[in-house]
PDB file of N, CA and C in Angstrom:
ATOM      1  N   UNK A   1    -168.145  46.476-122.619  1.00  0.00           N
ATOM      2  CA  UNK A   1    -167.492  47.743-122.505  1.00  0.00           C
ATOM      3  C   UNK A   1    -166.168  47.591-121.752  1.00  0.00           C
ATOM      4  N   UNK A   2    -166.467  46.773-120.670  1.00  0.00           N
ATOM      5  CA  UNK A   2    -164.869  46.767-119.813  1.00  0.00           C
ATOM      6  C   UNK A   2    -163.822  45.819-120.850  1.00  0.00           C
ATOM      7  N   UNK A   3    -164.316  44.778-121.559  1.00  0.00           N
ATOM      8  CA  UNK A   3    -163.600  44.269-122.511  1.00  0.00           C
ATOM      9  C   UNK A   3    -163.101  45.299-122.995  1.00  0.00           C
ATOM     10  N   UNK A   4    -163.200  45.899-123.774  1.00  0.00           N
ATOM     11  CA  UNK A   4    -162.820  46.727-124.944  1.00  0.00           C
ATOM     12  C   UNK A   4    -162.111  48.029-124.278  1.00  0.00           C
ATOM     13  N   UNK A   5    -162.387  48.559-122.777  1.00  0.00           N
ATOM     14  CA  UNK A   5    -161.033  49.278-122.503  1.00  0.00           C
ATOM     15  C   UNK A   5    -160.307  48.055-122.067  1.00  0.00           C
ATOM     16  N   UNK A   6    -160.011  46.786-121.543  1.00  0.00           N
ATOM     17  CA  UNK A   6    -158.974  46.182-121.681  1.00  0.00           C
ATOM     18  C   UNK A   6    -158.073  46.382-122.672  1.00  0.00           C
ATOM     19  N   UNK A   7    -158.772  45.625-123.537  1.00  0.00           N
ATOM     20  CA  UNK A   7    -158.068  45.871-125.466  1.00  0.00           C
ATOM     21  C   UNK A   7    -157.514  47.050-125.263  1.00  0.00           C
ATOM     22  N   UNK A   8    -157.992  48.123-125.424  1.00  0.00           N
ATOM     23  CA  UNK A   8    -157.630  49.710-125.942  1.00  0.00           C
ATOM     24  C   UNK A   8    -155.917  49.797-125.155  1.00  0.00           C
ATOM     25  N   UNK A   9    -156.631  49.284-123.363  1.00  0.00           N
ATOM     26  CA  UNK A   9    -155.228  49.852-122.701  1.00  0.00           C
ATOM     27  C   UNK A   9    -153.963  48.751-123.133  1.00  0.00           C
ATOM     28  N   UNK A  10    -154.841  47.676-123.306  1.00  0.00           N
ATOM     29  CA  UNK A  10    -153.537  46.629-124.138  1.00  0.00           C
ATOM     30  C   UNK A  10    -152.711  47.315-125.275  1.00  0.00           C
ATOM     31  N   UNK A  11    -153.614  47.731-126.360  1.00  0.00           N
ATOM     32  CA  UNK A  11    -152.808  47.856-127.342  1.00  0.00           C
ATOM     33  C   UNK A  11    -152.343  49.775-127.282  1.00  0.00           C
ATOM     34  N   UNK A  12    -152.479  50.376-126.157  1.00  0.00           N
ATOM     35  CA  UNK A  12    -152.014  51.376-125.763  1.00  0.00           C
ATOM     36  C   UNK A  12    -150.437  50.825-125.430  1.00  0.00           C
ATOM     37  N   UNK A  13    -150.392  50.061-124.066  1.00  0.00           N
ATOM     38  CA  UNK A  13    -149.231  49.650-123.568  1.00  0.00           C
ATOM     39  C   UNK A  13    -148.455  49.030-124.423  1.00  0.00           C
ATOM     40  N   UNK A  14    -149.046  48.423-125.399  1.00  0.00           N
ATOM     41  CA  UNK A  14    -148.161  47.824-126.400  1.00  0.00           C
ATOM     42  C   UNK A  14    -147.257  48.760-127.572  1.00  0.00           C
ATOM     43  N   UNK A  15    -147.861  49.745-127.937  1.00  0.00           N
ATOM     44  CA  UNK A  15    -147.586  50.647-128.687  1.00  0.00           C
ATOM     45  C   UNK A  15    -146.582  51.445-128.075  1.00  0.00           C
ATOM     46  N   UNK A  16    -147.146  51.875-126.659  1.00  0.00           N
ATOM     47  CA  UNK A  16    -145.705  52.306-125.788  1.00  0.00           C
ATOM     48  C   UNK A  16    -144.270  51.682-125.747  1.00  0.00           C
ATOM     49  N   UNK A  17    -144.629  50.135-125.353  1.00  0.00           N
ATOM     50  CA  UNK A  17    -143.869  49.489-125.272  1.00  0.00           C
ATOM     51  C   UNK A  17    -142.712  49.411-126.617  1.00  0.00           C
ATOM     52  N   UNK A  18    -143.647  49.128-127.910  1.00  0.00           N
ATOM     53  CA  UNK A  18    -142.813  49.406-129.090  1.00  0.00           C
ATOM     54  C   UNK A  18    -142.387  50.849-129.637  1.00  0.00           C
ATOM     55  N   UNK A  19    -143.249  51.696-129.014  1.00  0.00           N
ATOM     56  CA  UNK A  19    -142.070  53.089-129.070  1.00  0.00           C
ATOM     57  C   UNK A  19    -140.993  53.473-128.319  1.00  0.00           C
ATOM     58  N   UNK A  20    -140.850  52.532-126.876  1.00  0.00           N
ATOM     59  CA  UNK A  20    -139.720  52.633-126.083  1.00  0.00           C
ATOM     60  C   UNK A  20    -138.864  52.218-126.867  1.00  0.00           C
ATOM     61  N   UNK A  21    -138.386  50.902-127.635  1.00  0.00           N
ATOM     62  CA  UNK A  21    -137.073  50.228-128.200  1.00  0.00           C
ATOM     63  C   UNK A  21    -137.244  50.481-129.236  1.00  0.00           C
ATOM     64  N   UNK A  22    -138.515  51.024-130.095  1.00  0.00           N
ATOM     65  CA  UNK A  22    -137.835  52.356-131.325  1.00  0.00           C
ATOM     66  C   UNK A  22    -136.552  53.299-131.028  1.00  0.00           C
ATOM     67  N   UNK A  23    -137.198  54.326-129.906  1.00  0.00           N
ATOM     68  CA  UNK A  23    -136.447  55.241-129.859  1.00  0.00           C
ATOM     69  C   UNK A  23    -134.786  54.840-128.768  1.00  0.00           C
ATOM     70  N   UNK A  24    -135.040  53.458-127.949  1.00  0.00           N
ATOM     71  CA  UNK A  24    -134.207  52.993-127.662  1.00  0.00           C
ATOM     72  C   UNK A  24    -132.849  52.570-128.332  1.00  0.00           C
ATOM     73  N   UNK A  25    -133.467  52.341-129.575  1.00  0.00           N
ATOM     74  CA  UNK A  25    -132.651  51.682-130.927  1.00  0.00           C
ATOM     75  C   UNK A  25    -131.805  52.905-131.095  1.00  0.00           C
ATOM     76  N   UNK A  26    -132.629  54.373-131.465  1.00  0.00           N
ATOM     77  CA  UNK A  26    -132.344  55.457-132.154  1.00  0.00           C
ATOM     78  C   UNK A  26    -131.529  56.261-131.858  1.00  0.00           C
ATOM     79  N   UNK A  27    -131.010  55.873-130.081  1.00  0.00           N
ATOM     80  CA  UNK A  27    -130.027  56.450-129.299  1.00  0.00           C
ATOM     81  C   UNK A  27    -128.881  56.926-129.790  1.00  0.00           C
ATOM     82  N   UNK A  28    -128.090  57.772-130.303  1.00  0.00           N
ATOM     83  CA  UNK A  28    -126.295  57.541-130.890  1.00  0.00           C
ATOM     84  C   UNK A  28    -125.311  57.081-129.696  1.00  0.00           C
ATOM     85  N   UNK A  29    -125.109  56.649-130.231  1.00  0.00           N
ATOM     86  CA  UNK A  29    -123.670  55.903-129.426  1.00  0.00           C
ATOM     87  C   UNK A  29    -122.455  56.891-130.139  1.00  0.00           C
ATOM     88  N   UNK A  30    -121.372  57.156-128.751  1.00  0.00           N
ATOM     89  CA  UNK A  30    -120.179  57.918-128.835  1.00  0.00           C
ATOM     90  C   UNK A  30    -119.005  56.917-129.754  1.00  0.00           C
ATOM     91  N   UNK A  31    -118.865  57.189-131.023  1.00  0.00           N
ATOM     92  CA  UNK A  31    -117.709  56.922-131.445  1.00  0.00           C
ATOM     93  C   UNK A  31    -116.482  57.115-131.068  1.00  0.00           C
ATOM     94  N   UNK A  32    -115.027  56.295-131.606  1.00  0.00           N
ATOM     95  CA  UNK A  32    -113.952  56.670-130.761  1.00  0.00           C
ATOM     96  C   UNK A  32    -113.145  57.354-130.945  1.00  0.00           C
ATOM     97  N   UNK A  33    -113.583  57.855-132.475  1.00  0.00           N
ATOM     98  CA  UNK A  33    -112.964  59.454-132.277  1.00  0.00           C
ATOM     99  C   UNK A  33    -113.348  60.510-131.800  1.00  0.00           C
ATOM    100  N   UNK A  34    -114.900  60.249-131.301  1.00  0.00           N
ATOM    101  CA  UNK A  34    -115.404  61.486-130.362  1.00  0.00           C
ATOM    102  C   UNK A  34    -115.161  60.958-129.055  1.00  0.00           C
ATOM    103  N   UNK A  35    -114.316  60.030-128.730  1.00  0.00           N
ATOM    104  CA  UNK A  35    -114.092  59.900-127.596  1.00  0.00           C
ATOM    105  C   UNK A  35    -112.809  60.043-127.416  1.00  0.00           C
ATOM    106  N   UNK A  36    -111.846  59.731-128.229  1.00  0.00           N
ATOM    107  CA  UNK A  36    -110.769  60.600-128.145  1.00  0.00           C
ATOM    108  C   UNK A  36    -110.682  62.046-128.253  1.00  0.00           C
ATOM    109  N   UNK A  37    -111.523  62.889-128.842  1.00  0.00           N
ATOM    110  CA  UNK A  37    -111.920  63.851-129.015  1.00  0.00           C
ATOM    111  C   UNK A  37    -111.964  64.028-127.636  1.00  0.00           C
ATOM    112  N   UNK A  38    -112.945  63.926-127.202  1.00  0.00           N
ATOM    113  CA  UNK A  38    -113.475  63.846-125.758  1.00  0.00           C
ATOM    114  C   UNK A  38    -112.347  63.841-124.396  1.00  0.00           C
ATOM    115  N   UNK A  39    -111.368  62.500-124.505  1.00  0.00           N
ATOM    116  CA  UNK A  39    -110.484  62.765-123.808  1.00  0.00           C
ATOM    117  C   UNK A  39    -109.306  63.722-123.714  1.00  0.00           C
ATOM    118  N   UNK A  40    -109.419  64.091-125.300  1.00  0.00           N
ATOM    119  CA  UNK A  40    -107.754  65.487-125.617  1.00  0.00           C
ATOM    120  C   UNK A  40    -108.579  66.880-124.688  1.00  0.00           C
ATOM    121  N   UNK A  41    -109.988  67.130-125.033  1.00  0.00           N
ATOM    122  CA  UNK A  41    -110.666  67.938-124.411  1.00  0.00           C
ATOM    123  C   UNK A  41    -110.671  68.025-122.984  1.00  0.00           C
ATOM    124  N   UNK A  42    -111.098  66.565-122.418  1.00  0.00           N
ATOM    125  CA  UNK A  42    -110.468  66.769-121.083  1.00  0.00           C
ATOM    126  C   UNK A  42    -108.751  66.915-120.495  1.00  0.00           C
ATOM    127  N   UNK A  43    -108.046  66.863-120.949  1.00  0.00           N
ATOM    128  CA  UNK A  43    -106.726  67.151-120.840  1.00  0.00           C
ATOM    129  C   UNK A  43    -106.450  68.218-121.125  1.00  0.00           C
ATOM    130  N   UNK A  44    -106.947  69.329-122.165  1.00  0.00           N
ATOM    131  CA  UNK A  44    -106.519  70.596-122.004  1.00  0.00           C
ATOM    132  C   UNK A  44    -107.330  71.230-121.328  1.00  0.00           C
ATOM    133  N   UNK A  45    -108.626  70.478-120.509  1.00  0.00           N
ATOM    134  CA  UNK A  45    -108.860  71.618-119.547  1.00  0.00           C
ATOM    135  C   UNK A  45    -108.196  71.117-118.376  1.00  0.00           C
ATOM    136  N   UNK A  46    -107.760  70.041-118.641  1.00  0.00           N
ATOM    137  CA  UNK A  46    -107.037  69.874-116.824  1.00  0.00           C
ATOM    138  C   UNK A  46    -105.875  70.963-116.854  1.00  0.00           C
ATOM    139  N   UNK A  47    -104.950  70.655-117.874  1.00  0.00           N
ATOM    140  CA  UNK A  47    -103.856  71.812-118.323  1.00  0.00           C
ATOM    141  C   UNK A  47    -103.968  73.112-118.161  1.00  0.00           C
ATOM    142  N   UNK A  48    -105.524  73.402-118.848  1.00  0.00           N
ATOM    143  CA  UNK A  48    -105.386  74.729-118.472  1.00  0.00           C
ATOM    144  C   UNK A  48    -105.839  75.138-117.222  1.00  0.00           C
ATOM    145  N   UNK A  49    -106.973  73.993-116.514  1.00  0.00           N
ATOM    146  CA  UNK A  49    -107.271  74.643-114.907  1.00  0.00           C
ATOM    147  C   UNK A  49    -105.799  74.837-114.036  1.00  0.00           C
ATOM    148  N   UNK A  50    -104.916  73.922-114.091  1.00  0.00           N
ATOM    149  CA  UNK A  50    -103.457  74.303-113.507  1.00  0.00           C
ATOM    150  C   UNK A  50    -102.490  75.747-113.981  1.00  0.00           C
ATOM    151  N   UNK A  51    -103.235  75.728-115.007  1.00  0.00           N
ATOM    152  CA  UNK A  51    -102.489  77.112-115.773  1.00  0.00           C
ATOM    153  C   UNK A  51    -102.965  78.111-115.101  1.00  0.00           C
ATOM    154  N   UNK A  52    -104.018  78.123-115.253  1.00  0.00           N
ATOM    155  CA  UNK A  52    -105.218  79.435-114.313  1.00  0.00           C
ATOM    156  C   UNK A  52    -104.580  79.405-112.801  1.00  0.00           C
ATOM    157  N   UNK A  53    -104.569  78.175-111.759  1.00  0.00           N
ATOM    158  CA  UNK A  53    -103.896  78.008-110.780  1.00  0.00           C
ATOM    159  C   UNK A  53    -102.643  78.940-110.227  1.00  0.00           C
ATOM    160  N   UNK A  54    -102.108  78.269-111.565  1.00  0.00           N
ATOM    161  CA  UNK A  54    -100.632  78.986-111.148  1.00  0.00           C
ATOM    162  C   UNK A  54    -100.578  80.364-111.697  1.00  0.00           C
ATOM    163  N   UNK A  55    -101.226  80.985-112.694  1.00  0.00           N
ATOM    164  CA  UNK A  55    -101.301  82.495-112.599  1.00  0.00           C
ATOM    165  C   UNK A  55    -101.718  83.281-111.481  1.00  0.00           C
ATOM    166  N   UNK A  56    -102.701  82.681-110.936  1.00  0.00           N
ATOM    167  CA  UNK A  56    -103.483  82.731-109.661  1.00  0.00           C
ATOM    168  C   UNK A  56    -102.401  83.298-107.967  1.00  0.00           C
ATOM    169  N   UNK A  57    -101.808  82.158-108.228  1.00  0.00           N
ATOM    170  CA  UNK A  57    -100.700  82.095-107.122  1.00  0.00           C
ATOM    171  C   UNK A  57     -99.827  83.238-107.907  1.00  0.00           C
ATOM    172  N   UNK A  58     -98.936  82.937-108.895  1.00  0.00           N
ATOM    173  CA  UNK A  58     -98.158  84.130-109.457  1.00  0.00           C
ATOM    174  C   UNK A  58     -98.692  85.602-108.740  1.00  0.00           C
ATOM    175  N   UNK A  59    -100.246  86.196-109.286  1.00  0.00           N
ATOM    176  CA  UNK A  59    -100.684  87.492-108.985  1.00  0.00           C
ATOM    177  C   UNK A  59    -100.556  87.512-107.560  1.00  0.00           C
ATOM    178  N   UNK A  60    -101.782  86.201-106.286  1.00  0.00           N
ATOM    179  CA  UNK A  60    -101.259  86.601-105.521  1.00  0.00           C
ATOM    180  C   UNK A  60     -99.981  87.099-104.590  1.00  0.00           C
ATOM    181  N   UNK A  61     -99.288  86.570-104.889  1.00  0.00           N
ATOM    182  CA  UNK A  61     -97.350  86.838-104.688  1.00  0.00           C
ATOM    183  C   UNK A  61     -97.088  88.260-105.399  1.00  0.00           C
ATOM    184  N   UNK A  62     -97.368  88.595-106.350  1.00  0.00           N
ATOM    185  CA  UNK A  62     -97.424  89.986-106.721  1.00  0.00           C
ATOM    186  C   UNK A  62     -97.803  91.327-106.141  1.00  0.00           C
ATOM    187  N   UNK A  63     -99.236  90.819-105.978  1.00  0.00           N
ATOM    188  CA  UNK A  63     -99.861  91.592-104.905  1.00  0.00           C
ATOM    189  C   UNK A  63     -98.916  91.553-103.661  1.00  0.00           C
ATOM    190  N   UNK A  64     -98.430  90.709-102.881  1.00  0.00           N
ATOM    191  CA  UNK A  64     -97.914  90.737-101.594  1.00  0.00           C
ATOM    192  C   UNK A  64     -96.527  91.720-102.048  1.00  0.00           C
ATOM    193  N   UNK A  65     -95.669  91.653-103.040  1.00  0.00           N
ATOM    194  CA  UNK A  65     -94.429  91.802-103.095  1.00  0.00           C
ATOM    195  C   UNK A  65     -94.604  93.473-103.407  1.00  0.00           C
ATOM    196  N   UNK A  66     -96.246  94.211-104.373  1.00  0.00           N
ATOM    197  CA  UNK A  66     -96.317  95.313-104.813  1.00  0.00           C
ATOM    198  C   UNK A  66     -96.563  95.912-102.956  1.00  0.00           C
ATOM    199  N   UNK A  67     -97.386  95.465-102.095  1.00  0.00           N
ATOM    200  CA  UNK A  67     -97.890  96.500-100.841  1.00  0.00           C
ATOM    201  C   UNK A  67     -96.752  96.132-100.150  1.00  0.00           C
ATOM    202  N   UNK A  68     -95.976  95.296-100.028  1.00  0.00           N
ATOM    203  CA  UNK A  68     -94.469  95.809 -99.440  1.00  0.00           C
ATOM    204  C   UNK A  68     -93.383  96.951 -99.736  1.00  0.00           C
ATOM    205  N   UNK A  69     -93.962  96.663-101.256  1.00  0.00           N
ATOM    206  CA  UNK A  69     -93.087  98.359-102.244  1.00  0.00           C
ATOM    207  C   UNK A  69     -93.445  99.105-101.366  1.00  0.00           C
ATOM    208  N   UNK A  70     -95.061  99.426-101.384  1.00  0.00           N
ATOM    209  CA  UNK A  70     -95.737 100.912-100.943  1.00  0.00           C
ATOM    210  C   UNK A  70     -95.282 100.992 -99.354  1.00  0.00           C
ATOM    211  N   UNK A  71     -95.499  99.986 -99.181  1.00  0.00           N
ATOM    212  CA  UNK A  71     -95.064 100.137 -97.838  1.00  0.00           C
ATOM    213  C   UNK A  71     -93.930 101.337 -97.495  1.00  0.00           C
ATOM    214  N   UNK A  72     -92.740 100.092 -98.477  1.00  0.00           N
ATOM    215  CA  UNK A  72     -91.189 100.761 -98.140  1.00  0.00           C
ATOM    216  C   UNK A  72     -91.411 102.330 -98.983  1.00  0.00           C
ATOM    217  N   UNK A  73     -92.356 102.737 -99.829  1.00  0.00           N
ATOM    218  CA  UNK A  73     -92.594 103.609-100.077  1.00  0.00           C
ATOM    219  C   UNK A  73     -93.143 104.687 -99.418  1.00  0.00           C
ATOM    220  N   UNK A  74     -94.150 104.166 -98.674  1.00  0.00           N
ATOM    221  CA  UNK A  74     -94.485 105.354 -97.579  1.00  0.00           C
ATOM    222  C   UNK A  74     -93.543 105.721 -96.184  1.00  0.00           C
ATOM    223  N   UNK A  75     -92.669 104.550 -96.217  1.00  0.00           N
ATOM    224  CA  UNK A  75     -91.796 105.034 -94.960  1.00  0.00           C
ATOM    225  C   UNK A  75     -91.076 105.498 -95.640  1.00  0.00           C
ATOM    226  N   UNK A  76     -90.386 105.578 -96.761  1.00  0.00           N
ATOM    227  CA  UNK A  76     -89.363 106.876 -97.511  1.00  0.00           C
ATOM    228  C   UNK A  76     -89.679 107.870 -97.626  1.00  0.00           C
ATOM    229  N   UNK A  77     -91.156 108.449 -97.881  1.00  0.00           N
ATOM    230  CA  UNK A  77     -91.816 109.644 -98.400  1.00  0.00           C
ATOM    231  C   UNK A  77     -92.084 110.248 -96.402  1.00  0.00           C
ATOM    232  N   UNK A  78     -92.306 109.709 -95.481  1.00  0.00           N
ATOM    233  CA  UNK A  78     -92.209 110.191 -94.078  1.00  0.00           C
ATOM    234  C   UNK A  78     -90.828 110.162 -94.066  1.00  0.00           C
ATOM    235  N   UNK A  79     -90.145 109.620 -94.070  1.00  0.00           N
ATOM    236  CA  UNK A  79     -88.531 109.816 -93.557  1.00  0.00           C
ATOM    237  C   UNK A  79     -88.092 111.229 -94.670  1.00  0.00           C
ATOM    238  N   UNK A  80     -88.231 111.136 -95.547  1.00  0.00           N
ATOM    239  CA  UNK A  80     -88.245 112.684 -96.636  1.00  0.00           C
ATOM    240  C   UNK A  80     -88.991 113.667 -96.108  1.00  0.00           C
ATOM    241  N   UNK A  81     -90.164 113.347 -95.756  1.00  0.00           N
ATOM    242  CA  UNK A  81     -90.775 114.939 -95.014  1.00  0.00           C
ATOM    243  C   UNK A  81     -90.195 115.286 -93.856  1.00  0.00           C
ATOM    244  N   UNK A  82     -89.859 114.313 -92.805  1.00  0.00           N
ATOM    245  CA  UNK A  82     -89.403 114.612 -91.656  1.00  0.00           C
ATOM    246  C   UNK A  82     -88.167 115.326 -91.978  1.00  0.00           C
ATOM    247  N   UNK A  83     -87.187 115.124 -92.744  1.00  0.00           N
ATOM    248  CA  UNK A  83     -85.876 115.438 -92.925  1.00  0.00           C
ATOM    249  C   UNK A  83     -85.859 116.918 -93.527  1.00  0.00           C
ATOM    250  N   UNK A  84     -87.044 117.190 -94.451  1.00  0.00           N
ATOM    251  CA  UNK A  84     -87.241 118.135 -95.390  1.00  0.00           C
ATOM    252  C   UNK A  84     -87.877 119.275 -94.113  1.00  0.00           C
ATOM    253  N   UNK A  85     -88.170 118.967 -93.427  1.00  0.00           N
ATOM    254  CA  UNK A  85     -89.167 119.879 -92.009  1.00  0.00           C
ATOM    255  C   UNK A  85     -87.680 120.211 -91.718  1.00  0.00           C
ATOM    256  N   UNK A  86     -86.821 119.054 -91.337  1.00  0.00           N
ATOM    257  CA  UNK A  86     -85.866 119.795 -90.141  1.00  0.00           C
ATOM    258  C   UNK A  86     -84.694 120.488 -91.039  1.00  0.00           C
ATOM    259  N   UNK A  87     -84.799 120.872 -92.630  1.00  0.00           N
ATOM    260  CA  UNK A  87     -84.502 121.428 -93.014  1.00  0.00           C
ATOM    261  C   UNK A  87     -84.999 123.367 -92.959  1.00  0.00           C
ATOM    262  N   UNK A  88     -85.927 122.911 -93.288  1.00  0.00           N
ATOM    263  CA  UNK A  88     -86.827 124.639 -93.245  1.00  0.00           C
ATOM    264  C   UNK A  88     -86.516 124.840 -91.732  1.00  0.00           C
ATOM    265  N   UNK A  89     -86.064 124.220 -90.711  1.00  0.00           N
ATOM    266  CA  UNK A  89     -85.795 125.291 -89.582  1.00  0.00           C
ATOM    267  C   UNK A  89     -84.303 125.286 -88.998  1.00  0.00           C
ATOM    268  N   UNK A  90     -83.580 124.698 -90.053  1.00  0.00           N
ATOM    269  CA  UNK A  90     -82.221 124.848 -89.355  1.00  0.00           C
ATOM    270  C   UNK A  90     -81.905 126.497 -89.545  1.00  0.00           C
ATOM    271  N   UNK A  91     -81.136 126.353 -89.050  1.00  0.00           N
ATOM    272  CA  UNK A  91     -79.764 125.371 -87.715  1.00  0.00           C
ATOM    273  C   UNK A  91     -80.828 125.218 -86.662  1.00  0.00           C
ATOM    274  N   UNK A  92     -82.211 126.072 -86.389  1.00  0.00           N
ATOM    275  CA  UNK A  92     -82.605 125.915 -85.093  1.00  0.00           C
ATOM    276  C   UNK A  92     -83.066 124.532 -84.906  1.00  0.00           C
ATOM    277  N   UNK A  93     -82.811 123.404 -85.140  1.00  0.00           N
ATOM    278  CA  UNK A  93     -83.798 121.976 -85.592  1.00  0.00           C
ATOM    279  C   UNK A  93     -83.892 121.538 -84.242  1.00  0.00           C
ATOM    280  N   UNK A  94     -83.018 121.713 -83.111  1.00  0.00           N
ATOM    281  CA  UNK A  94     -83.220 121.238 -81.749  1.00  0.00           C
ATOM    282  C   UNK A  94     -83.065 122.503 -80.887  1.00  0.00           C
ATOM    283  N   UNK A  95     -84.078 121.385 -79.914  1.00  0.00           N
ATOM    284  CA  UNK A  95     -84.441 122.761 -79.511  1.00  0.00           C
ATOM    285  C   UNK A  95     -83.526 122.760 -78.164  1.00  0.00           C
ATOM    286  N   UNK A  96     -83.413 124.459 -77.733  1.00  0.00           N
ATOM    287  CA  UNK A  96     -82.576 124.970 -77.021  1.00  0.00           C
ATOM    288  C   UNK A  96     -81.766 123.831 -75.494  1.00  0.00           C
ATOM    289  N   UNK A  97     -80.600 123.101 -75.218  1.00  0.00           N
ATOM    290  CA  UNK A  97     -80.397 122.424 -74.548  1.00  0.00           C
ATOM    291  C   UNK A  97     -80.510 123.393 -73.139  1.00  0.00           C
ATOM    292  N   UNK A  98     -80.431 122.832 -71.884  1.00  0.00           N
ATOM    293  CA  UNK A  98     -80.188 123.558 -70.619  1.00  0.00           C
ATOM    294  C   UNK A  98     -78.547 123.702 -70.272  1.00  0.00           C
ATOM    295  N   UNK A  99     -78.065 124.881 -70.181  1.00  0.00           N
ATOM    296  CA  UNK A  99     -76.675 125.451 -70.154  1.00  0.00           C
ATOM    297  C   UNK A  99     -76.402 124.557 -68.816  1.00  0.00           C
ATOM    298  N   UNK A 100     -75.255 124.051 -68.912  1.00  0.00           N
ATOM    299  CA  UNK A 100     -75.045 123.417 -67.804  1.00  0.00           C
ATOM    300  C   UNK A 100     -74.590 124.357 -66.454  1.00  0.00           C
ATOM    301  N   UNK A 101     -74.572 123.437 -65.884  1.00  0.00           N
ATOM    302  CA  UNK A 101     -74.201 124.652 -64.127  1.00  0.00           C
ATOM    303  C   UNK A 101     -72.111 124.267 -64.002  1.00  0.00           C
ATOM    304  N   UNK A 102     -72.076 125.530 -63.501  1.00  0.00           N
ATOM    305  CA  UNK A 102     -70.538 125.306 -63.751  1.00  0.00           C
ATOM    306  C   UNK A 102     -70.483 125.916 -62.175  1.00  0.00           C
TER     307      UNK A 102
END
């Protein structure tokens, strides 16, 4: 009996063994036009990750250059109300000085 699982696991391992370098054989190998393929592919994504980059930077700089607008925008729209106030009360816009002493 122990003979014969010897055998069995022999010609188990063996069968393994010859289905490893079956399917070893069966592997595809990268041809070199899929490997040129391969390399144009990696080059337009390097191209385009720098592309993305620099849009990147572009917007942020945009962003900085648009909240400086608003900025200079909200100090125009206060400098306009303030001016527009000391309109609705002229001439009185300052108020009464102290008469000097003579």
């Amino acid at each position: 009996m122990l003979k014969r699982n010897k055998i069995q696991v022999t010609m188990l391992f063996s069968f393994l063994l010859g289905l490893i370098f079956f399917m070893s054989s069966c592997v595809s190998k990268i041809t070199q036009d899929q490997l040129m393929q391969l390399k144009d592919l990696r080059a337009t994504e390097r191209s385009l990750s720098e592309s993305i980059t620099k849009k990147q930077n572009e917007k942020s700089n945009l962003q900085r250059e648009i909240e400086a607008r608003r900025a200079e925008l909200k100090k125009c729209n206060e400098d306009t109300k303030f001016v527009s106030d000391k309109l609705k009360q002229w001439p009185n816009v300052w108020p009464n000085l102290p008469e000097k002493s003579k």
